[in-house]
Protein backbone atom coordinates (compact mmCIF):
# COMPACT_ATOMS: atom_id res chain seq x y z
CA UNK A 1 9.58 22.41 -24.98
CA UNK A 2 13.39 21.33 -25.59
CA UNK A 3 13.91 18.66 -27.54
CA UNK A 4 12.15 17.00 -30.34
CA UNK A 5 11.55 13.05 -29.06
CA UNK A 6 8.51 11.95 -29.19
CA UNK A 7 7.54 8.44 -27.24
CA UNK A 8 4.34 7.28 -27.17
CA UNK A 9 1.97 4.85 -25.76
CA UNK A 10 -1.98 3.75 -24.70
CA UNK A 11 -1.37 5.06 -21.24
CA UNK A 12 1.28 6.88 -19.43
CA UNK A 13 1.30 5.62 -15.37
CA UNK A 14 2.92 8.41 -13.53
CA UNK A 15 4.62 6.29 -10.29
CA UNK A 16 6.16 3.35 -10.14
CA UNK A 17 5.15 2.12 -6.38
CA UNK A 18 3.23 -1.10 -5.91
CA UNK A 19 -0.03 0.78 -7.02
CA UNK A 20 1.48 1.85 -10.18
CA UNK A 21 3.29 -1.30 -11.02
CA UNK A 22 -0.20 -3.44 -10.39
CA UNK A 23 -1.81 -0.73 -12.57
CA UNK A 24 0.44 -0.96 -15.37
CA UNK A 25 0.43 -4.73 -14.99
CA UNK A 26 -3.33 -5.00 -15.29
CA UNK A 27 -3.71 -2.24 -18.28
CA UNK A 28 -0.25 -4.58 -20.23
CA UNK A 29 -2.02 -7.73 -19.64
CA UNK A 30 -5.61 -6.31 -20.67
CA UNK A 31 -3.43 -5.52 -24.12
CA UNK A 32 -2.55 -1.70 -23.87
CA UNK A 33 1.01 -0.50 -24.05
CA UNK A 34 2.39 1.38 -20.86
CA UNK A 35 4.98 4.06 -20.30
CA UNK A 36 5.53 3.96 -16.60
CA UNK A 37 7.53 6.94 -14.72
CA UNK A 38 8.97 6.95 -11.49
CA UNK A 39 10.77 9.99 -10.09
CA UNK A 40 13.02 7.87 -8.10
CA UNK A 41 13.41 3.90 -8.25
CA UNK A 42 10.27 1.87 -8.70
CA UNK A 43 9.19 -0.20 -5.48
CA UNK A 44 10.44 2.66 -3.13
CA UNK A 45 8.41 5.31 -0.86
CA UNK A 46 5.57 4.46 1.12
CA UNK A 47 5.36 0.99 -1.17
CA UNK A 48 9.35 0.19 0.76
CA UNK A 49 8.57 1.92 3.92
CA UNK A 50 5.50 0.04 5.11
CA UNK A 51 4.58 -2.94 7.04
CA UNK A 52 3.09 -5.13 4.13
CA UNK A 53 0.29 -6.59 6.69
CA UNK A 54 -2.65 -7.83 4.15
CA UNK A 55 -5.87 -6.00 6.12
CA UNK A 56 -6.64 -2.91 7.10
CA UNK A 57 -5.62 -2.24 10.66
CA UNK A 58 -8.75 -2.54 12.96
CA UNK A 59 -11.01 -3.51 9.49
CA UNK A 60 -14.48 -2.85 11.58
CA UNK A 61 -13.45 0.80 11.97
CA UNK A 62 -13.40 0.76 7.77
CA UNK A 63 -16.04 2.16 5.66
CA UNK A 64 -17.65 -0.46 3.73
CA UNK A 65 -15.69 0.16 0.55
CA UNK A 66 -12.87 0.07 2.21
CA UNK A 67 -13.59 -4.02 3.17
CA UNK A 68 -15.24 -4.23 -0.40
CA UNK A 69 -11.99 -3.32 -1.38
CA UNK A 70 -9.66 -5.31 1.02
CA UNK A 71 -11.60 -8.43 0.70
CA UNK A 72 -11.13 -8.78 -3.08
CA UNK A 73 -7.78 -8.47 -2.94
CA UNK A 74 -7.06 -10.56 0.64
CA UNK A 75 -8.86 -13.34 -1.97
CA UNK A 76 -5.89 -12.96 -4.67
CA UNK A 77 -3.09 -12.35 -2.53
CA UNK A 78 -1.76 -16.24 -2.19
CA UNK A 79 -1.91 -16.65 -6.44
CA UNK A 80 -0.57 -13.28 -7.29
CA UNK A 81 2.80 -13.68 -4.78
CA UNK A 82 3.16 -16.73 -5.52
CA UNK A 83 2.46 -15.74 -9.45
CA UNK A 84 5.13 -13.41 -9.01
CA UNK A 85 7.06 -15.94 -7.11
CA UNK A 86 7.06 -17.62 -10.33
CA UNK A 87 8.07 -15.40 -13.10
CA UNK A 88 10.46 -13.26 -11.11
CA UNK A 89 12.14 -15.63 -8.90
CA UNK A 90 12.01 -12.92 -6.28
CA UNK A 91 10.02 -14.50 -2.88
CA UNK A 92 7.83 -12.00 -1.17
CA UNK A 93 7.48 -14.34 1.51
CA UNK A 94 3.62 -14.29 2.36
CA UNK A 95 2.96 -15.21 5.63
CA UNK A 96 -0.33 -16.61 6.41
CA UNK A 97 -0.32 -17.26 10.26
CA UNK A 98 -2.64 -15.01 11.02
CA UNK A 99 -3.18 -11.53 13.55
CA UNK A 100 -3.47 -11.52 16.85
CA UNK A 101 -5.12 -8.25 18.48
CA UNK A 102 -4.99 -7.05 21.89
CA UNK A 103 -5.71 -4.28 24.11
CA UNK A 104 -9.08 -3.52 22.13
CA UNK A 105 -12.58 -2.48 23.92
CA UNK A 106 -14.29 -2.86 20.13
CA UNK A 107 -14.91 -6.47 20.95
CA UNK A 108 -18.81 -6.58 20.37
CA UNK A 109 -17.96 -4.95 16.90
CA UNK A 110 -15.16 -6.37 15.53
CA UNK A 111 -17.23 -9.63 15.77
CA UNK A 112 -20.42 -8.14 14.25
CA UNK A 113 -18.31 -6.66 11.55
CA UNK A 114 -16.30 -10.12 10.80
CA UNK A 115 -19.63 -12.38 10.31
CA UNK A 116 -19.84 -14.13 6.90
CA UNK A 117 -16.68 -12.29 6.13
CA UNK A 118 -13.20 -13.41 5.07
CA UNK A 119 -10.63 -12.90 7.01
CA UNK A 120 -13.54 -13.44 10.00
CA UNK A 121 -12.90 -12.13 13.89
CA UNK A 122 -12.68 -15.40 16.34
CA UNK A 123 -12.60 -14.60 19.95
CA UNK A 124 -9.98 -16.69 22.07
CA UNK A 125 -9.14 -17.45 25.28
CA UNK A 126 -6.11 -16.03 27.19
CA UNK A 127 -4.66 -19.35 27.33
CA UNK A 128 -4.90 -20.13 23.51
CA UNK A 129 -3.34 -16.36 22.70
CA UNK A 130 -0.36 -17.38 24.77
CA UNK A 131 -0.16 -20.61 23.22
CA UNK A 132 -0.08 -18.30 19.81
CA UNK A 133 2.28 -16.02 21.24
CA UNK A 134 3.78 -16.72 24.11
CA UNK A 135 6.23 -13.38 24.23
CA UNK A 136 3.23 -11.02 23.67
CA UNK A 137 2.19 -9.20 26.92
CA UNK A 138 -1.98 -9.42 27.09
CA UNK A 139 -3.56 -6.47 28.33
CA UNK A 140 -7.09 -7.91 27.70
CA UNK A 141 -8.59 -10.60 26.28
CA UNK A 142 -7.45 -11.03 22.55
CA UNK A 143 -9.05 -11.32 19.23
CA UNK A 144 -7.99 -14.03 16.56
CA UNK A 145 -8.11 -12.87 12.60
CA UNK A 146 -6.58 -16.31 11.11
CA UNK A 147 -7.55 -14.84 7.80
CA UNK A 148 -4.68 -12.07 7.67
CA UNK A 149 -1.26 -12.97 6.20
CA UNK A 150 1.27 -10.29 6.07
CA UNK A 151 3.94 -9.48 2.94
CA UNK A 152 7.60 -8.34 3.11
CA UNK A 153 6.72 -5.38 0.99
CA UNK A 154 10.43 -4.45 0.40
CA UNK A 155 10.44 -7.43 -1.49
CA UNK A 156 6.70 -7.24 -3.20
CA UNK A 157 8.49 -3.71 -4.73
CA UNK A 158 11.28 -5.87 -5.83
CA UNK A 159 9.23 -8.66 -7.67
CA UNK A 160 6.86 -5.99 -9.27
CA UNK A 161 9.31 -4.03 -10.50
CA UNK A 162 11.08 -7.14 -12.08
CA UNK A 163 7.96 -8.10 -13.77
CA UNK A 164 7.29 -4.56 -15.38
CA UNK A 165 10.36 -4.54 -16.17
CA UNK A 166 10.19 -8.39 -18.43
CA UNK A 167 6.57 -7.24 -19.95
CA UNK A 168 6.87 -6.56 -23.59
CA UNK A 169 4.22 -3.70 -22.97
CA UNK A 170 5.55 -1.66 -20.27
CA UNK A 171 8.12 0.52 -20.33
CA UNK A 172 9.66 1.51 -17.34
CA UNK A 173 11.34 4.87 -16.66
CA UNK A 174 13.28 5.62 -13.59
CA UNK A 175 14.43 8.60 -12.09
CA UNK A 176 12.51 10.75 -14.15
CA UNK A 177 10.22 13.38 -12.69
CA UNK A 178 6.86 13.75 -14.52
CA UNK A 179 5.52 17.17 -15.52
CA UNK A 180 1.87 17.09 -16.06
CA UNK A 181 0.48 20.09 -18.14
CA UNK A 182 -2.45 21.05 -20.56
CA UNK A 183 -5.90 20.47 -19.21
CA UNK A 184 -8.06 17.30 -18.26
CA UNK A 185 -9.51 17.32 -22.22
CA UNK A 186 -5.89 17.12 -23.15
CA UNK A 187 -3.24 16.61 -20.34
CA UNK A 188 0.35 16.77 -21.50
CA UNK A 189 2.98 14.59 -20.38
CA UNK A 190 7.00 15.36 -20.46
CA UNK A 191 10.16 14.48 -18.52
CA UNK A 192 13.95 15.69 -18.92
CA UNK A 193 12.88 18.06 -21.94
CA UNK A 194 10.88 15.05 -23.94
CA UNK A 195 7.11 14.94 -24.69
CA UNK A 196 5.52 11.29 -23.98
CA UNK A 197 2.02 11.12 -25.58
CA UNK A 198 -0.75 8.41 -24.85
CA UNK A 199 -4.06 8.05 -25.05
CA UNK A 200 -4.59 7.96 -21.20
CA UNK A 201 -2.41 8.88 -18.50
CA UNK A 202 -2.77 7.81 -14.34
CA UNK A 203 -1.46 9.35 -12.07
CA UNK A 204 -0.81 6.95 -9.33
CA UNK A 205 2.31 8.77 -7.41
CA UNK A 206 1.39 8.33 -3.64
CA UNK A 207 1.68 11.21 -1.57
CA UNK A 208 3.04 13.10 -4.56
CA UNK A 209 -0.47 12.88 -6.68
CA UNK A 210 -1.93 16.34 -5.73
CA UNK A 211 1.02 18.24 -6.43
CA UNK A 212 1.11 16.43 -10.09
CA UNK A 213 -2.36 17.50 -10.33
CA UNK A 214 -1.31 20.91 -10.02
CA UNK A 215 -0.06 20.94 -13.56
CA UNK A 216 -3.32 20.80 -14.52
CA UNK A 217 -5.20 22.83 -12.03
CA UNK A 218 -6.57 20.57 -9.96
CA UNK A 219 -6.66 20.87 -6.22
CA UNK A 220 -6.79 17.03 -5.15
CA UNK A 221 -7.21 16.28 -1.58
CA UNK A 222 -4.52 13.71 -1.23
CA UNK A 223 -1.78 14.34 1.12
CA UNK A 224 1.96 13.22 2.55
CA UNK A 225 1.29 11.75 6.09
CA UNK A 226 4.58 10.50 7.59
CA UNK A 227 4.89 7.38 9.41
CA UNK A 228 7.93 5.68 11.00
CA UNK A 229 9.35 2.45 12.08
CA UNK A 230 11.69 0.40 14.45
CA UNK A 231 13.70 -2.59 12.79
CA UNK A 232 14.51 -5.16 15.85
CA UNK A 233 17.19 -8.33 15.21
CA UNK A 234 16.68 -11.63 14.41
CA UNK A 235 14.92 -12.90 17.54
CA UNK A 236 12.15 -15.57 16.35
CA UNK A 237 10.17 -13.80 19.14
CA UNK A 238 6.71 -13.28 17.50
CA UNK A 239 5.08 -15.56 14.64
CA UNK A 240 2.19 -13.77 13.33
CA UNK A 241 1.33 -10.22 13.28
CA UNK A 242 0.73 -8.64 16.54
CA UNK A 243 -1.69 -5.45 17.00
CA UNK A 244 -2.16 -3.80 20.39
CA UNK A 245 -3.08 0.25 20.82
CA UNK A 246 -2.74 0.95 17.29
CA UNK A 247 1.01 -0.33 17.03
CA UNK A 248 1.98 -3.68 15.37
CA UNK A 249 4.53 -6.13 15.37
CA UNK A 250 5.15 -7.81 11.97
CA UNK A 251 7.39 -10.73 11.93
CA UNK A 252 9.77 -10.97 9.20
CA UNK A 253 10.95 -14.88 7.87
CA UNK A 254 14.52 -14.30 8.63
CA UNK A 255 13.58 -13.88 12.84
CA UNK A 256 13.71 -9.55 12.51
CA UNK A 257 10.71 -7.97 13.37
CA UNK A 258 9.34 -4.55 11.95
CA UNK A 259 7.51 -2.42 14.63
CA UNK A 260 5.11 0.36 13.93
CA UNK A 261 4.12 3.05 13.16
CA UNK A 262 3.66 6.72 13.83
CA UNK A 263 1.14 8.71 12.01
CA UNK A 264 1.90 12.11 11.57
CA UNK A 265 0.49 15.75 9.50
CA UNK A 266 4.16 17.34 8.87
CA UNK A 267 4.19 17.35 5.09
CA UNK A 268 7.15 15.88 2.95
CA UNK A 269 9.43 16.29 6.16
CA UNK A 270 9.94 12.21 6.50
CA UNK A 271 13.57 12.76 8.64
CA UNK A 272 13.00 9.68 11.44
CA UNK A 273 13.37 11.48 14.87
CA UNK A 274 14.08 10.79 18.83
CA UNK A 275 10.20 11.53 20.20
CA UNK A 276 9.22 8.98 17.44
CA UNK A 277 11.80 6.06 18.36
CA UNK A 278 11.17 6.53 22.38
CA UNK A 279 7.45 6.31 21.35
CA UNK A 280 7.69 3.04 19.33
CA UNK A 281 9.99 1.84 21.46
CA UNK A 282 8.12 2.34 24.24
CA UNK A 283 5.10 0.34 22.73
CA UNK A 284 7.49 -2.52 21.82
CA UNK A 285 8.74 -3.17 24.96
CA UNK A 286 5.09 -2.86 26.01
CA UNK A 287 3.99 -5.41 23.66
CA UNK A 288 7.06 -7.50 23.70
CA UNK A 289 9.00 -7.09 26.85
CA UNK A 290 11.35 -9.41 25.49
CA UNK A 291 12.69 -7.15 23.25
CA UNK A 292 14.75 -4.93 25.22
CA UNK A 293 17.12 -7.71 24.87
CA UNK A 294 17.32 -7.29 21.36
CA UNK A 295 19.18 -5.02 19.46
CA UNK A 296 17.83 -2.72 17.01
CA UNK A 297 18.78 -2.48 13.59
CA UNK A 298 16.92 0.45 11.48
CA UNK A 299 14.75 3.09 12.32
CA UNK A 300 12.93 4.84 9.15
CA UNK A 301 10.02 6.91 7.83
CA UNK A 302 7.95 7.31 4.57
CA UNK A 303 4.99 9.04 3.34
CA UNK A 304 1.74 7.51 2.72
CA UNK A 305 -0.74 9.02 0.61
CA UNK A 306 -3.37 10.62 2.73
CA UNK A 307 -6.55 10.81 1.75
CA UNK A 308 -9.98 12.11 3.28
CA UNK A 309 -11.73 8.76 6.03
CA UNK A 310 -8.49 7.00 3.86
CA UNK A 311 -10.91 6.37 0.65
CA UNK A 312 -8.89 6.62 -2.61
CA UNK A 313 -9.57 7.62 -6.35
CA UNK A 314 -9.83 5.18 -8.67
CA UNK A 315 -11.04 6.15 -11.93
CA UNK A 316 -11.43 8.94 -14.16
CA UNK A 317 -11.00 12.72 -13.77
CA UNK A 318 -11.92 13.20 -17.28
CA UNK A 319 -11.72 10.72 -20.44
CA UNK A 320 -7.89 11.40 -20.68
CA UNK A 321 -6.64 11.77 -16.79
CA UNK A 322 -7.14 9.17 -14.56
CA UNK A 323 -6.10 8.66 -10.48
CA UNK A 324 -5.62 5.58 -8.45
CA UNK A 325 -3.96 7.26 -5.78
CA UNK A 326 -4.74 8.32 -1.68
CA UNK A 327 -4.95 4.51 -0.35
CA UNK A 328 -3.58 6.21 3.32
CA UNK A 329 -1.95 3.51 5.28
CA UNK A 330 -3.97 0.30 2.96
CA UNK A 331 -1.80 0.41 -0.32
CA UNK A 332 -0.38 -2.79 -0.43
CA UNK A 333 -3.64 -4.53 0.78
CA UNK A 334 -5.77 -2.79 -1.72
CA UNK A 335 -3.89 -2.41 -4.44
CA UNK A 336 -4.69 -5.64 -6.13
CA UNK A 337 -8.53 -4.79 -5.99
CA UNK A 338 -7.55 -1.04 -6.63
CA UNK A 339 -5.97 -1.96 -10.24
CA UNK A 340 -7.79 -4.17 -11.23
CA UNK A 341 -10.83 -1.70 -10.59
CA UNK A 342 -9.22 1.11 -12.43
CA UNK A 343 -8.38 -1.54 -14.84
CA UNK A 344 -11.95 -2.08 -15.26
CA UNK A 345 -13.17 1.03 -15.60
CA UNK A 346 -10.49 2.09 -18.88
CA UNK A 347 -11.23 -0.74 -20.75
CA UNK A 348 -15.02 -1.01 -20.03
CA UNK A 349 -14.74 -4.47 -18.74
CA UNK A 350 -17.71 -5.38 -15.66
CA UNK A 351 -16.39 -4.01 -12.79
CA UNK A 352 -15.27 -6.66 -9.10
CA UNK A 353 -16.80 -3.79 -7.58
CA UNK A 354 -19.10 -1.03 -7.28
CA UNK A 355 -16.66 1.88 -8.62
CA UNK A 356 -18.93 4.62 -7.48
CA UNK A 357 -17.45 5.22 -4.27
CA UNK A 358 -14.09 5.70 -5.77
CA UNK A 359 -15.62 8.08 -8.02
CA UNK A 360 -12.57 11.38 -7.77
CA UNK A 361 -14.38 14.53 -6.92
CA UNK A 362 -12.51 17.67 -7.92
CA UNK A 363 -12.07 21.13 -7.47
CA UNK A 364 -10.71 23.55 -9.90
């Protein structure tokens, strides 16, 4: 190794999206110190590139720990943004107005799935939809979650970051790619030609996490799936979030609106591209006819961390390597649950949840 300096702390995070900020903020405030790597800037990649809408999309079609999940953290949401609110002085700017969804034939079990749950299914008349959202095209009679609020992520990155950054026990290291070596009895930690040692280290790098695991000689079955957006102009035309054939419409508090998104197997090849904008584009001027009025600003792609039926890892590997990684496309919604949970686990506090069906499995 070149170099001789040493740093050293209770756990080492590796990633510095939202799930490794919340992670790092739950393991400071539980008392442990935190080095926290990023190979970029914190708050960007999937955690900058995604909608920030506070549910799954379609929740019935979830496995159960996925809405075990979802609902613990749909519970926090208002207190920690507006915690953050607070201490940063950065505004996420919740909205809590609600999703509408369209075109769906699920009816019967979306509302079987929503009873005695939080955010619950309501059905709606056509009339009262329109009343809701008068520039949203109804292809069939809609479904009301008033439950669901929706985050400007961009800004949720922003916030976290800031309040990493202020905790006296988390470090924060930018721009520094992590190599991860040793084995899972005694993984080794270094960056730029310097050896960081903790007790613990998680490896909470999105799409990034199996190759990290690598180092070590695990094969880890989380993946890069690309997904891309359309950016429209201020244009007040929605008010809540919108979800029709597996696209959404997010409104944004300045009047933009964020359409998405593609899903797509191609690797870490995240270039945005024409077949994806005449797509999306195509589904927002189905959605919104409106809209082909209004000029577009941004189109963009990122890599979520895919994961097999989208369940992550949270918890231990071994005693000294830990995951909280492969959330798919629910990493802002879960990640207050999916923190706290790991959070839980490494310093043997009751766990909100079951953790079993977290549990990583590897291969070697």
């Amino acid at each position: 190794m070149v170099g001789s300096q040493f740093y050293s702390a209770d756990v080492t995070v590796v990633g510095a999206g939202v799930m490794g900020m919340m992670s790092a903020l739950e393991l400071a405030e539980a008392g442990l110190s935190v080095l926290l790597f990023d190979k970029g800037q914190a708050g960007q990649e999937a955690s900058w590139a995604g909608g920030g809408i506070i549910s799954p999309l379609y929740p019935w079609r979830h496995a159960p720990p996925i809405t075990a999940l979802a609902t613990w953290s749909q519970q926090v949401f208002p207190d920690l943004i507006a915690s953050l609110n607070e201490s940063t002085g950065i505004d996420a700017e919740l909205s809590t107005e609600g999703m509408l969804v369209t075109a769906t034939h699920e009816r019967e079990k979306a509302l079987a799935w929503g009873v005695g749950l939080s955010p619950r299914v309501v059905e709606i008349s056509d009339e009262d939809a329109r009343s809701l959202e008068p520039n949203v095209r109804l292809d069939e009679t809609p479904l009301w979650m008033p439950g669901v609020s929706s985050v400007r992520n961009s800004r949720m990155g922003r916030a976290l970051k800031r309040a990493c950054s202020n905790h006296p026990r988390i470090r924060l290291l930018e721009n520094r790619e992590v190599i991860l070596s040793g084995d899972l009895d005694s993984p080794k930690i270094s960056s730029q030609g310097q050896c960081y040692a903790s007790d613990r280290v998680v490896l909470a790098a999105g799409a990034w996490t199996g190759n990290i695991f690598a180092g070590v000689k695990v094969s880890c079955p989380i993946k890069p799936m690309k997904g891309q957006m359309l950016l429209f102009g201020q244009c007040y035309l929605v008010n809540r979030v919108v979800l029709a054939k597996g696209r959404y419409a997010i409104p944004r508090a300045d009047g933009r609106i964020v359409f998405g998104s593609t899903l797509e197997d191609v690797g870490f090849e995240r270039i945005p591209d024409r077949n994806a904008f005449e797509s999306l584009y195509a589904s927002a001027l189905s959605m919104i006819p409106v809209l082909e009025e209004i000029p577009l600003e941004a189109q963009w792609a990122g890599l979520r961390p895919g994961s097999p039926e989208g369940l992550p890892w949270i918890g231990a590997v071994s005693d000294k390597l830990w995951v909280n990684s492969g959330h798919f496309r629910n990493g802002v919604v879960l990640s207050p649950a999916s923190s706290r949970l790991l959070c839980d686990q490494m310093v043997d506090r009751t766990p909100i949840i079951d953790p079993t069906p977290y549990q990583p499995w590897i291969a070697l």
